[in-house]
PDB file of N, CA and C in Angstrom:
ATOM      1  N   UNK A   1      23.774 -30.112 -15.793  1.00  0.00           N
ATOM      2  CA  UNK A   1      22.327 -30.121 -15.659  1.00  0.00           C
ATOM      3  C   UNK A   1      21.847 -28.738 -15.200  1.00  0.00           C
ATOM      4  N   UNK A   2      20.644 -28.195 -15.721  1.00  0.00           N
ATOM      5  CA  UNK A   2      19.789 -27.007 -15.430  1.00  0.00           C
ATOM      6  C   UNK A   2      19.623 -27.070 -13.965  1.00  0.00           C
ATOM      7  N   UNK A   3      19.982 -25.841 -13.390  1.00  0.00           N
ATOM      8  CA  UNK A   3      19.404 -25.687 -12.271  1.00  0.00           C
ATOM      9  C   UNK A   3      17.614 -26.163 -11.971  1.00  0.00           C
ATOM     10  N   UNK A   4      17.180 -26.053 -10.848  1.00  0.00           N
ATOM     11  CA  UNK A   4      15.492 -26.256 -10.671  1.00  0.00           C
ATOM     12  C   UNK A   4      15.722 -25.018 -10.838  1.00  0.00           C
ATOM     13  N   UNK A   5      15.768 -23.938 -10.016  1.00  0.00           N
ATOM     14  CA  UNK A   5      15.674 -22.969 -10.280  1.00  0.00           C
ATOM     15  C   UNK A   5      15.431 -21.771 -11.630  1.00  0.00           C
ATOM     16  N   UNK A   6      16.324 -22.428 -12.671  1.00  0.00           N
ATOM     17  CA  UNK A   6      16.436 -21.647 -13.892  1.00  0.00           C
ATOM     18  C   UNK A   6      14.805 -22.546 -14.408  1.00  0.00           C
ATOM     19  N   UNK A   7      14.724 -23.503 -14.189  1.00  0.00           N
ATOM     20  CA  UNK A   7      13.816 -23.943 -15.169  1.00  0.00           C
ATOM     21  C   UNK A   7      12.321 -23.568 -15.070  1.00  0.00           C
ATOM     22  N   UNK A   8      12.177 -23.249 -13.386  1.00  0.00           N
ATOM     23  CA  UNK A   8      11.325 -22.570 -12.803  1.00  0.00           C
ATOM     24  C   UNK A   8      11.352 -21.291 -13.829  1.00  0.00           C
ATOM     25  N   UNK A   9      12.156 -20.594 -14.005  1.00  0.00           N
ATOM     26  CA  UNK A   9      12.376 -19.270 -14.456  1.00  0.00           C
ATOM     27  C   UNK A   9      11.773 -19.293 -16.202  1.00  0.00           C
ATOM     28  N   UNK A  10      12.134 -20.165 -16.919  1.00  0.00           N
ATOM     29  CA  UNK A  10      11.854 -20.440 -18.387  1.00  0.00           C
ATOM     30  C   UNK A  10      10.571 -20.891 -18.130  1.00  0.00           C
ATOM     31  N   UNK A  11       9.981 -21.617 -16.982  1.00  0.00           N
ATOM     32  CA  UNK A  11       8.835 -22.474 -17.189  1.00  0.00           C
ATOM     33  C   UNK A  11       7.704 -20.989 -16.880  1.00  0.00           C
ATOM     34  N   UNK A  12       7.717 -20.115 -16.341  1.00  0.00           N
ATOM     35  CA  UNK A  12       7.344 -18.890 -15.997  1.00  0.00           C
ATOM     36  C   UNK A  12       7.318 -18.164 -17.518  1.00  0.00           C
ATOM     37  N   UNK A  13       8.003 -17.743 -17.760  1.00  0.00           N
ATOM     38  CA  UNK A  13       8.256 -17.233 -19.405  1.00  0.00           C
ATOM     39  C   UNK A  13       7.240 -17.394 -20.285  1.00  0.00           C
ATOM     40  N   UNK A  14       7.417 -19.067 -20.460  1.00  0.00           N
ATOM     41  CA  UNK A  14       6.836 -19.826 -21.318  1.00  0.00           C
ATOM     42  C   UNK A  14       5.659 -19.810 -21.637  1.00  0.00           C
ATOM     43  N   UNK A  15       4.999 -19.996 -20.251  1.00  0.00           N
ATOM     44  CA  UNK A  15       3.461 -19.947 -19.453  1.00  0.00           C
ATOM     45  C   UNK A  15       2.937 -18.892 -19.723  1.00  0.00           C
ATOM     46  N   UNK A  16       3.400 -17.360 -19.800  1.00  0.00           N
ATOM     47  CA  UNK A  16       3.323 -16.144 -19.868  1.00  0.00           C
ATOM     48  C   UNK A  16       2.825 -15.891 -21.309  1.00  0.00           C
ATOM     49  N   UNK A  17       3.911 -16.236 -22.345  1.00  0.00           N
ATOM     50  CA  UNK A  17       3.822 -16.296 -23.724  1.00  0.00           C
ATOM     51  C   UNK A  17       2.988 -16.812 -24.578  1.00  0.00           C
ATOM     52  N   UNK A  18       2.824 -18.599 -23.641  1.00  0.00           N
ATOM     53  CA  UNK A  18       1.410 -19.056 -24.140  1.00  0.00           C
ATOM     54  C   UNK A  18       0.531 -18.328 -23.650  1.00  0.00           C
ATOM     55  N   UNK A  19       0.128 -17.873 -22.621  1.00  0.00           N
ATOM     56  CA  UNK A  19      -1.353 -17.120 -22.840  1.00  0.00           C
ATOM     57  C   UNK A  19      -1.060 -15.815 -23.483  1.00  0.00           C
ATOM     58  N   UNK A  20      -0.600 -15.354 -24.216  1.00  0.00           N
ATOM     59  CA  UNK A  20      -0.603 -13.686 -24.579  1.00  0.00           C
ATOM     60  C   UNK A  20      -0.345 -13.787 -25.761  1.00  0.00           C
ATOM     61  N   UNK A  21      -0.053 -15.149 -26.343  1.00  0.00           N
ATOM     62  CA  UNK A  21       0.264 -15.224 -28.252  1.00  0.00           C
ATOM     63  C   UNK A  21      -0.605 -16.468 -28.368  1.00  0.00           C
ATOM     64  N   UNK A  22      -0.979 -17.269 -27.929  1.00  0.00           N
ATOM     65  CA  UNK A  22      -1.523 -18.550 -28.325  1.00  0.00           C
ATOM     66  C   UNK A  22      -2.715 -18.043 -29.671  1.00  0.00           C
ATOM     67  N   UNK A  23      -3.213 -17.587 -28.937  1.00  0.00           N
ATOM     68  CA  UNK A  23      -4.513 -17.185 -30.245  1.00  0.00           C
ATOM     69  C   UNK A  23      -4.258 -16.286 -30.754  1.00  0.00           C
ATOM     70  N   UNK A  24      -3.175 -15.480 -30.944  1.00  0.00           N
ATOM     71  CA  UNK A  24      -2.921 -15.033 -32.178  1.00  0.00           C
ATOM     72  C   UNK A  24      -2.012 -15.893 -32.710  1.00  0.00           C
ATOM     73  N   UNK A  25      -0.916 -16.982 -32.470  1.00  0.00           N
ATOM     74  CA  UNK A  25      -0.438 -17.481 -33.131  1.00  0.00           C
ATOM     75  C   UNK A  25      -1.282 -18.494 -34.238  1.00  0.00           C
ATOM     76  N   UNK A  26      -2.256 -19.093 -33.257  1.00  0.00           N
ATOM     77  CA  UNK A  26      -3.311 -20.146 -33.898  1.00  0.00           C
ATOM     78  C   UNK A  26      -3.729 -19.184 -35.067  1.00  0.00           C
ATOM     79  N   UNK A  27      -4.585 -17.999 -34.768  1.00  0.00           N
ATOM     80  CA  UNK A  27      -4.842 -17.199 -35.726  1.00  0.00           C
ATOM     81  C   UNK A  27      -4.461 -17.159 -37.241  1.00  0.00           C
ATOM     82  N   UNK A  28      -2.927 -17.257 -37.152  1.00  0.00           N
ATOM     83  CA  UNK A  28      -1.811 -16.527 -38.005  1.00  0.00           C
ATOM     84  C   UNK A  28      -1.701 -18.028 -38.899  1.00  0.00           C
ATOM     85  N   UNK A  29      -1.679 -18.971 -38.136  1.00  0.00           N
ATOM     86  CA  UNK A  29      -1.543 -20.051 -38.602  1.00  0.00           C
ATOM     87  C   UNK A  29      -2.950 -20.671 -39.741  1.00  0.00           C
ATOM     88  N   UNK A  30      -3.872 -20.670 -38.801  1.00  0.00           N
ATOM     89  CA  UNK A  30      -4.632 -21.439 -39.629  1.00  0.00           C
ATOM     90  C   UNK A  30      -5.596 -20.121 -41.073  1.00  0.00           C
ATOM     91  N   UNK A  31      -4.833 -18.873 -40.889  1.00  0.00           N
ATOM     92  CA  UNK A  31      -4.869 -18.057 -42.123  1.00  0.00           C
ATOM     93  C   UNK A  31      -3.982 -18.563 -43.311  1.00  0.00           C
ATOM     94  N   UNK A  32      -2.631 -18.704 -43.110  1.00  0.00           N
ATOM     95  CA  UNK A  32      -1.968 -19.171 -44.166  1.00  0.00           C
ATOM     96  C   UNK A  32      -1.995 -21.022 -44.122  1.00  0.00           C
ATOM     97  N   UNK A  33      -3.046 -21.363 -43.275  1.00  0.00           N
ATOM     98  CA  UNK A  33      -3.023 -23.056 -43.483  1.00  0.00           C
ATOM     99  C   UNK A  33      -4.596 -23.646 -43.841  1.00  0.00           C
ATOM    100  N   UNK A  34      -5.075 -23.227 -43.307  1.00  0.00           N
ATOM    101  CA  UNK A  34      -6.720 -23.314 -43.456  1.00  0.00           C
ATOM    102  C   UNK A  34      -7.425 -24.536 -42.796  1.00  0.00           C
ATOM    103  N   UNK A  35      -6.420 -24.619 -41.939  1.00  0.00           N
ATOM    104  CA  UNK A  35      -6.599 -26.477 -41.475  1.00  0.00           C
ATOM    105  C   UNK A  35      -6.612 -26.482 -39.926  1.00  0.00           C
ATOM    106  N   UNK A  36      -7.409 -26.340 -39.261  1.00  0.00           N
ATOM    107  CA  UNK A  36      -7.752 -25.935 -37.738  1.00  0.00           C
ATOM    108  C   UNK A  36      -6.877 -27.064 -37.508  1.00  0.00           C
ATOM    109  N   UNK A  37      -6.957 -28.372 -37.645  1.00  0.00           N
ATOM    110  CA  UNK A  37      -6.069 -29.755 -36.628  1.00  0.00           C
ATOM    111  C   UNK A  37      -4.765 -29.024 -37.300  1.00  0.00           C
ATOM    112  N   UNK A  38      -3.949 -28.901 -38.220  1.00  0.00           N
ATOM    113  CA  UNK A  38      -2.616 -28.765 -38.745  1.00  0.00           C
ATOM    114  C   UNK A  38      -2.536 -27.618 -37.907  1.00  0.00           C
ATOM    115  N   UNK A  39      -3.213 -26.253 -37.865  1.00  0.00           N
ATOM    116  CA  UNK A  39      -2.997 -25.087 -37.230  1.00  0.00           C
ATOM    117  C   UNK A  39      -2.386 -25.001 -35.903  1.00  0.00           C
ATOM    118  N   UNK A  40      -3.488 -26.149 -35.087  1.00  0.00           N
ATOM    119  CA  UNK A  40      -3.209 -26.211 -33.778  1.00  0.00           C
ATOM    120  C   UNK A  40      -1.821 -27.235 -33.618  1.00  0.00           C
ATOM    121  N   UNK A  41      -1.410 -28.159 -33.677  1.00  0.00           N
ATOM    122  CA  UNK A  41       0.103 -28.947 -33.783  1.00  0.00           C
ATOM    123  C   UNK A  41       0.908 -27.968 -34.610  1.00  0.00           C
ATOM    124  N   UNK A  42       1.117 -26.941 -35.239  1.00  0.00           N
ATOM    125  CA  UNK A  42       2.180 -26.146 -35.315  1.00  0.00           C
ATOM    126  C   UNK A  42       1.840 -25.402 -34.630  1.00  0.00           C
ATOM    127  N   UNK A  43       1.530 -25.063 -34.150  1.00  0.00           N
ATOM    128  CA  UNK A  43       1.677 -24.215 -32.789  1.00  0.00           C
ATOM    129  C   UNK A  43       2.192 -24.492 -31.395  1.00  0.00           C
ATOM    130  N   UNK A  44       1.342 -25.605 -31.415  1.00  0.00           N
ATOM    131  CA  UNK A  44       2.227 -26.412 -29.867  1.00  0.00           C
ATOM    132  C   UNK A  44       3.680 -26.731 -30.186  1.00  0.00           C
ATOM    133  N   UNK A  45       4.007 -27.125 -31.814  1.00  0.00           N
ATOM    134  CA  UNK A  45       5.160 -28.015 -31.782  1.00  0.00           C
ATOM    135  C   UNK A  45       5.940 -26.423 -31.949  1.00  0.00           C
ATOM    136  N   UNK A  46       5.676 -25.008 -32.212  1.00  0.00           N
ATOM    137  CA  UNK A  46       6.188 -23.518 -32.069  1.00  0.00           C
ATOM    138  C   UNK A  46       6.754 -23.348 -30.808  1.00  0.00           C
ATOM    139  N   UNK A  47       5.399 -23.995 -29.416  1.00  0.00           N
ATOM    140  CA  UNK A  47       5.984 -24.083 -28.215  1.00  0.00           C
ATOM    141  C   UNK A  47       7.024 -24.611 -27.775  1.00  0.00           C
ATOM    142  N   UNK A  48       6.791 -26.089 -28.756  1.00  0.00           N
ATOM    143  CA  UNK A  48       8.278 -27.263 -27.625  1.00  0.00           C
ATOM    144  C   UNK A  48       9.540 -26.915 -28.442  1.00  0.00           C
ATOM    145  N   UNK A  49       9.304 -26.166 -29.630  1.00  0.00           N
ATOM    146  CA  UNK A  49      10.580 -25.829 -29.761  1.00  0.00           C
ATOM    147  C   UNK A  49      10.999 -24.872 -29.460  1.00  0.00           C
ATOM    148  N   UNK A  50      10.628 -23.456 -28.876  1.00  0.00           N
ATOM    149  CA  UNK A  50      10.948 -22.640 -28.120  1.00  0.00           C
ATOM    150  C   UNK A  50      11.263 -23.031 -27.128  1.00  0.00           C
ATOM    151  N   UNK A  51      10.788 -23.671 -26.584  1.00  0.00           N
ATOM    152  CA  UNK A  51      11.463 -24.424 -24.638  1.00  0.00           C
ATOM    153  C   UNK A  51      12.522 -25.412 -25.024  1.00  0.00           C
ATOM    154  N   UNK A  52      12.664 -25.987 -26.003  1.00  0.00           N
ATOM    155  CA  UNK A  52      13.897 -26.684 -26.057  1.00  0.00           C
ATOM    156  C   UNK A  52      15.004 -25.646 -26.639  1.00  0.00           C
ATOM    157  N   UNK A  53      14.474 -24.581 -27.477  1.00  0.00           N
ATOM    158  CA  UNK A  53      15.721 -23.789 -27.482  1.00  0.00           C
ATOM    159  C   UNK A  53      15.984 -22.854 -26.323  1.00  0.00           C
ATOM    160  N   UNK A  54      15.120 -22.594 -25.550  1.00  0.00           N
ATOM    161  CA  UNK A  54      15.205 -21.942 -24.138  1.00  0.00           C
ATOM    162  C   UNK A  54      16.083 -22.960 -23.078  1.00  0.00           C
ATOM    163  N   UNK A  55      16.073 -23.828 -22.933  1.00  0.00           N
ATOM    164  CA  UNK A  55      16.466 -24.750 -22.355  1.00  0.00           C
ATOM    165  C   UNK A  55      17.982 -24.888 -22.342  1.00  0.00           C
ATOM    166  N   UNK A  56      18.444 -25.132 -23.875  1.00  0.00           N
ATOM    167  CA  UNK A  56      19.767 -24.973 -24.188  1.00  0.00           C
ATOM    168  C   UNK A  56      20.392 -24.109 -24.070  1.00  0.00           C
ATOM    169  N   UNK A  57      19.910 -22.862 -23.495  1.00  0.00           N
ATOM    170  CA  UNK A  57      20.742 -21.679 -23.157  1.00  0.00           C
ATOM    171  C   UNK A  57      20.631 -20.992 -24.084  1.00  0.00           C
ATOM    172  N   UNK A  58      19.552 -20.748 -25.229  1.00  0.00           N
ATOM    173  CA  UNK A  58      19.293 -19.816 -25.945  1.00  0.00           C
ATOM    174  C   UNK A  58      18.689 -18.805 -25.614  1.00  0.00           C
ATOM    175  N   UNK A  59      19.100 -17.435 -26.176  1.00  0.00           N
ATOM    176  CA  UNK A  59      18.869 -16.259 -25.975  1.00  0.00           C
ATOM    177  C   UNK A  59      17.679 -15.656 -26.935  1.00  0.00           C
ATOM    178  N   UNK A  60      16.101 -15.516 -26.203  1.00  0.00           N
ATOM    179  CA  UNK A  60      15.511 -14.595 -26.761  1.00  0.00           C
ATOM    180  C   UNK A  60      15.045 -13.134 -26.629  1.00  0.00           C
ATOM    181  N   UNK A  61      15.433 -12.345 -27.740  1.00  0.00           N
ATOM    182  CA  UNK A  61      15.461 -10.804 -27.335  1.00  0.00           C
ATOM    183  C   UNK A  61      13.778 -10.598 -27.016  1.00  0.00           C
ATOM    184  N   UNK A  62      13.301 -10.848 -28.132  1.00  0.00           N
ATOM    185  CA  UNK A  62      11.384 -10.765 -28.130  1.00  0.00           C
ATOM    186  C   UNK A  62      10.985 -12.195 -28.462  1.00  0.00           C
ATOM    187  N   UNK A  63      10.261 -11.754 -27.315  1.00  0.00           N
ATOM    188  CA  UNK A  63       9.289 -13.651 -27.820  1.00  0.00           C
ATOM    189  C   UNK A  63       8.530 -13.832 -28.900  1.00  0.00           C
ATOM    190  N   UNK A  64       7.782 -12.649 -29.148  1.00  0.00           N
ATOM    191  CA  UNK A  64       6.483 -12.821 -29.571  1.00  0.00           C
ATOM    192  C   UNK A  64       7.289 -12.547 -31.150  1.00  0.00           C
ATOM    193  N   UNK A  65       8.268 -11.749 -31.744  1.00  0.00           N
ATOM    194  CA  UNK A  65       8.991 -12.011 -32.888  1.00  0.00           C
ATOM    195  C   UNK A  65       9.724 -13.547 -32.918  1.00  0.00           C
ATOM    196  N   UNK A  66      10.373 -14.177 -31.848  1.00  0.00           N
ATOM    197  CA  UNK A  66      10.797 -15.295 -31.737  1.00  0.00           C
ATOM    198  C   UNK A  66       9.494 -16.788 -32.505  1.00  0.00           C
ATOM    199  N   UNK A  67       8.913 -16.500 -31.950  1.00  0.00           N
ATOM    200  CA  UNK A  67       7.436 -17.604 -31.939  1.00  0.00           C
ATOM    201  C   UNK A  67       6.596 -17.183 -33.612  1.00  0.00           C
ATOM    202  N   UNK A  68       6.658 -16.361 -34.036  1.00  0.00           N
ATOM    203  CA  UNK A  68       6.600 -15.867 -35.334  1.00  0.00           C
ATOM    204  C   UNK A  68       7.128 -16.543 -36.075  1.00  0.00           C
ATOM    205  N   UNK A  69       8.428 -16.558 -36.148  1.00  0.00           N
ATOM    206  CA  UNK A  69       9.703 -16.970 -36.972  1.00  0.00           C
ATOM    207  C   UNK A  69       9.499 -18.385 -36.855  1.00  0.00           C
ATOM    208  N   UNK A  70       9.617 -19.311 -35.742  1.00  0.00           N
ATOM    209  CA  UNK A  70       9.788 -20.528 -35.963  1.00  0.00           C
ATOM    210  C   UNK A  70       8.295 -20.906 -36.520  1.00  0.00           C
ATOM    211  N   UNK A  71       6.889 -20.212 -36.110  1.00  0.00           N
ATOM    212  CA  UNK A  71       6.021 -20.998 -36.562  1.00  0.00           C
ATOM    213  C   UNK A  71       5.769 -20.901 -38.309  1.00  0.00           C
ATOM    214  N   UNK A  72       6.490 -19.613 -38.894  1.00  0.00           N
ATOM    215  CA  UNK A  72       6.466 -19.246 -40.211  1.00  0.00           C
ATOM    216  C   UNK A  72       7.310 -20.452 -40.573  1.00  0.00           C
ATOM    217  N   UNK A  73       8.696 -20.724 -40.042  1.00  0.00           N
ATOM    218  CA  UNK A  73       9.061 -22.271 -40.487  1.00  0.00           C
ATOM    219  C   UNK A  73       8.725 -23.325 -40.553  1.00  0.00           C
ATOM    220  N   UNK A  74       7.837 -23.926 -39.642  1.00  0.00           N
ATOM    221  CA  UNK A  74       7.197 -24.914 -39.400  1.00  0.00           C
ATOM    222  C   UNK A  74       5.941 -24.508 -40.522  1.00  0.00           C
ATOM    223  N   UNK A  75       5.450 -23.623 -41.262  1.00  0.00           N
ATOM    224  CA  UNK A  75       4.481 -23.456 -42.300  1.00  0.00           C
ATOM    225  C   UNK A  75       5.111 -23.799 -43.386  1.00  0.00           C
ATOM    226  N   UNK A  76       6.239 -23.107 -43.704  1.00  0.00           N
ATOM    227  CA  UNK A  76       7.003 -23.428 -44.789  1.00  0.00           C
ATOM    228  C   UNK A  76       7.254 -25.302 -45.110  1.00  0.00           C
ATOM    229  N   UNK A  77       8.043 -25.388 -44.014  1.00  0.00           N
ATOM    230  CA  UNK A  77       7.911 -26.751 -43.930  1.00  0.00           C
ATOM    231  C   UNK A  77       7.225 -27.507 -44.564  1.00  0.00           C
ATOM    232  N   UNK A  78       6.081 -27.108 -44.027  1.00  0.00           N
ATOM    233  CA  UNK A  78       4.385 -28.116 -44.339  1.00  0.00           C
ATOM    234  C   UNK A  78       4.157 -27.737 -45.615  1.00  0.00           C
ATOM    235  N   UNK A  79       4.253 -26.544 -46.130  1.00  0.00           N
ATOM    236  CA  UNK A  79       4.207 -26.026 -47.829  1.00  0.00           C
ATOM    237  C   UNK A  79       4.960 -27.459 -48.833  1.00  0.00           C
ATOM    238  N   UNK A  80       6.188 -27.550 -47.962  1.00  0.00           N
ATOM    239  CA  UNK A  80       7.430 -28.172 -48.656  1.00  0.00           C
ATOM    240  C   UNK A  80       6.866 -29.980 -48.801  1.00  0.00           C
ATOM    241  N   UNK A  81       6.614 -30.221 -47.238  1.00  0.00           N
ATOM    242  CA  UNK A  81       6.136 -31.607 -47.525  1.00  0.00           C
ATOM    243  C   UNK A  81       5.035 -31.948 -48.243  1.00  0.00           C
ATOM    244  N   UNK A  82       3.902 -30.932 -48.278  1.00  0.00           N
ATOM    245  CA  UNK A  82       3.129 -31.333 -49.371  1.00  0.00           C
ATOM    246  C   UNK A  82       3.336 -30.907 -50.616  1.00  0.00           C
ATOM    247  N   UNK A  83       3.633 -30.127 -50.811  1.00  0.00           N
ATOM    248  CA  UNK A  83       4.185 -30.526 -52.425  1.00  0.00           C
ATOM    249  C   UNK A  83       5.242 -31.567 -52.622  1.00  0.00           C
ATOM    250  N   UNK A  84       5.673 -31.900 -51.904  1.00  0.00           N
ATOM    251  CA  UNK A  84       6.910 -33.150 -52.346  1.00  0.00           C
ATOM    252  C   UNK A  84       5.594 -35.005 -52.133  1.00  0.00           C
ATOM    253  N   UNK A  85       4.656 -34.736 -51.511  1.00  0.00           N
ATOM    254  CA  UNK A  85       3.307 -35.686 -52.223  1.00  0.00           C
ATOM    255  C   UNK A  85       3.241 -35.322 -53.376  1.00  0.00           C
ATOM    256  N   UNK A  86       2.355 -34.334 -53.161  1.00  0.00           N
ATOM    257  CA  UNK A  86       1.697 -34.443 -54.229  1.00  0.00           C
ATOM    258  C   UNK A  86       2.563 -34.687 -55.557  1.00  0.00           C
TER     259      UNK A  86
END
């Protein structure tokens, strides 16, 4: 189990990152999505998966390239599931 301590330490991070990328991530998002509700849930779900890979003892060099990457996946994604509707 995680120390309190370490989690204190990631939960600090985290907190940091959301305020200093949030609106540009939202930004970035609802440019290549056009969908303010879809925009905002990939973004948060950008967050919980950064803290769950923070959590597990993953190593990030840059955040703000880190949070990029997964939310460009989580777009792709959404590209993928809607065309597999439609």
């Amino acid at each position: 189990m995680m120390k309190k301590n370490r989690l204190m330490q990631l939960e600090t991070v985290l907190t940091k990152a959301h305020s200093d990328y949030d609106k540009m991530l939202n930004a970035h998002a609802f440019f290549k999505m056009e969908d303010k509700m879809t925009d905002e849930d990939m973004v948060q779900d950008t967050f919980i998966k950064t803290w769950t890979y923070m959590v597990k003892r993953g190593k990030i060099e840059t955040m703000k390239s880190f949070l990029y990457h997964v939310l460009d996946n989580l777009i792709i994604d959404e590209y993928r599931k809607r065309d597999f509707c439609n």
